[in-house]
Protein backbone atom coordinates (compact mmCIF):
# COMPACT_ATOMS: atom_id res chain seq x y z
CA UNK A 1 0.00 0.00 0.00
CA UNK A 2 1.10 3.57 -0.42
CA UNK A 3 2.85 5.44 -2.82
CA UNK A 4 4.39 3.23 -5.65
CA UNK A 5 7.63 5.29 -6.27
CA UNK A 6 7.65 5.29 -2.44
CA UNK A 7 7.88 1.81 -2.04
CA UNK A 8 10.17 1.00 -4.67
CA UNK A 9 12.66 3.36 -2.88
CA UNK A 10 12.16 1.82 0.32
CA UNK A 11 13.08 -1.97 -1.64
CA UNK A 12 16.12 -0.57 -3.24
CA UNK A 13 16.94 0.38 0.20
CA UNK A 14 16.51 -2.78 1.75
CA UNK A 15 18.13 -4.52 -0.63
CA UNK A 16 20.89 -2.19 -0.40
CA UNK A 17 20.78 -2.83 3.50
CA UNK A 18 20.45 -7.12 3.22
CA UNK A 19 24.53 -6.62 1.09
CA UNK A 20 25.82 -4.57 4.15
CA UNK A 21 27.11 -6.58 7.18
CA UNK A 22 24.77 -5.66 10.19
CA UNK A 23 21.66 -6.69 11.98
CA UNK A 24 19.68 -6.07 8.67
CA UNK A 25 21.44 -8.48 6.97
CA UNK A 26 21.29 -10.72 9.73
CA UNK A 27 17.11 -10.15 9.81
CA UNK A 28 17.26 -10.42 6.27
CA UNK A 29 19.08 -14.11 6.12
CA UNK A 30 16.76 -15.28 8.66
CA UNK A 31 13.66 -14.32 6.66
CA UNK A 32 15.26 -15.59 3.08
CA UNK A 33 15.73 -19.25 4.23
CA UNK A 34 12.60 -19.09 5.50
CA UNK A 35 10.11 -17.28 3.37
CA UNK A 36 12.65 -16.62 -0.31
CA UNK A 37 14.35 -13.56 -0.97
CA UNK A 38 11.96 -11.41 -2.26
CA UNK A 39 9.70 -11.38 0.90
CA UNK A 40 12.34 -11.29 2.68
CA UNK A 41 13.41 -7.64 1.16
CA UNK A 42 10.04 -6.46 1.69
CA UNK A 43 9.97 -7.70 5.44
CA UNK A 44 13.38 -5.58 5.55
CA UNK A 45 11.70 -2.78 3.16
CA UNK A 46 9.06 -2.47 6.49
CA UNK A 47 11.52 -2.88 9.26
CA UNK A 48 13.74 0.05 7.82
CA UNK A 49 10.42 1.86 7.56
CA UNK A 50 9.67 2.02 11.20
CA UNK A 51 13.35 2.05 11.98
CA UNK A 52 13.06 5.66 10.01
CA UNK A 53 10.30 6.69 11.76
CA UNK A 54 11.25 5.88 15.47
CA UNK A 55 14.50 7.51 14.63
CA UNK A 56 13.19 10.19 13.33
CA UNK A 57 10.04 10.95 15.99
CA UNK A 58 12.25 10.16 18.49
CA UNK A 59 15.37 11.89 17.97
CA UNK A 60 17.57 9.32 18.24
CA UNK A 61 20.65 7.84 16.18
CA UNK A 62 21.22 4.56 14.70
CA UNK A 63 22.70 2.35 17.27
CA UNK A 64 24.46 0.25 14.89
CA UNK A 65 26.40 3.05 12.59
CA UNK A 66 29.49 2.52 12.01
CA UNK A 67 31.76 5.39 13.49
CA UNK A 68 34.07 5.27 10.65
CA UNK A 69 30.97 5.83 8.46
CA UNK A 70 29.92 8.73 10.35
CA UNK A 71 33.01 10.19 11.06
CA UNK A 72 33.50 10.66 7.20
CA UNK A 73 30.10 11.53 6.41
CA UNK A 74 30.91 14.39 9.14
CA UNK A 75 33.73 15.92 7.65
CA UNK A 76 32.38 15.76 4.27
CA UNK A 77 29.34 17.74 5.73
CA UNK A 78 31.74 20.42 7.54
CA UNK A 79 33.41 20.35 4.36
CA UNK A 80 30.66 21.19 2.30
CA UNK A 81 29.05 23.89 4.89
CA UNK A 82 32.29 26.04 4.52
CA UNK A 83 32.20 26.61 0.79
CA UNK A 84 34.37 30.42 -0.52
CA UNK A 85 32.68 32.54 -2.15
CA UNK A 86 34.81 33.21 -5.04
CA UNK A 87 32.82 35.95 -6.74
CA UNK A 88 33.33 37.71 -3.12
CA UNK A 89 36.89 37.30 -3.49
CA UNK A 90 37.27 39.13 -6.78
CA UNK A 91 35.02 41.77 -5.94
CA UNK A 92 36.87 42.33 -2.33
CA UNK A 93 40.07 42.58 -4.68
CA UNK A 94 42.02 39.81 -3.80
CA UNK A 95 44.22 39.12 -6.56
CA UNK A 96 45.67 35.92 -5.12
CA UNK A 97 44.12 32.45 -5.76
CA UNK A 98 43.18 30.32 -3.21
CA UNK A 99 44.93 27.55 -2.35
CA UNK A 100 44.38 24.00 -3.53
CA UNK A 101 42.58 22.93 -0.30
CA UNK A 102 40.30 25.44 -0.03
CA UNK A 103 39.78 25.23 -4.40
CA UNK A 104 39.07 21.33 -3.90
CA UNK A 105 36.27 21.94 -1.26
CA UNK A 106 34.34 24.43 -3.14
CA UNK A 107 33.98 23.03 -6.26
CA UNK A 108 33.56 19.62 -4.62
CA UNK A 109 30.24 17.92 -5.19
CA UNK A 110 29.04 15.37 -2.14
């Protein structure tokens, strides 16, 4: 039930979730040998579902993240928040360019 475009999202999802090690996968083996593999990415389709929503109403994060994982994701968000302005630059008259760091983050796409 629901939105079609919705649902397929939430399947790619789950899918995407049963090929990553964690207790998704784990759910997701348990249900394949039982039931076949397509039910068994719909049963994970609706288990990432609520997962989103108690997360979400509750405020919570994922217990199972991997801090690697969201120690990069992190950066990459810092990175991305502190983007030059380089139309600001020429205007303020600054004739030098900026350096490679700074260049690589702000035309960076995450």
């Amino acid at each position: 039930m629901g939105r079609s475009h919705a649902r397929a999202m939430l399947v790619e999802a789950a899918w995407a979730a049963a090929k990553a090690p964690g207790p998704l996968h784990a759910f997701f083996v348990r249900i394949r040998a039982r039931r076949g593999h397509q039910i068994a990415a719909v049963a994970v389709a609706r288990k990432l579902t609520v997962l989103c929503w108690h997360l979400l109403t509750k405020g919570e994060d994922y217990l199972w993240a991997r801090p690697a994982l969201v120690a990069n994701k992190t950066r990459a968000m810092q990175l991305q928040d502190f983007k030059p302005d380089i139309r600001n630059r020429k205007a303020a008259g600054v004739d030098q360019p900026m350096p490679t760091t700074l260049r690589r983050c702000a035309t960076a796409r995450y």
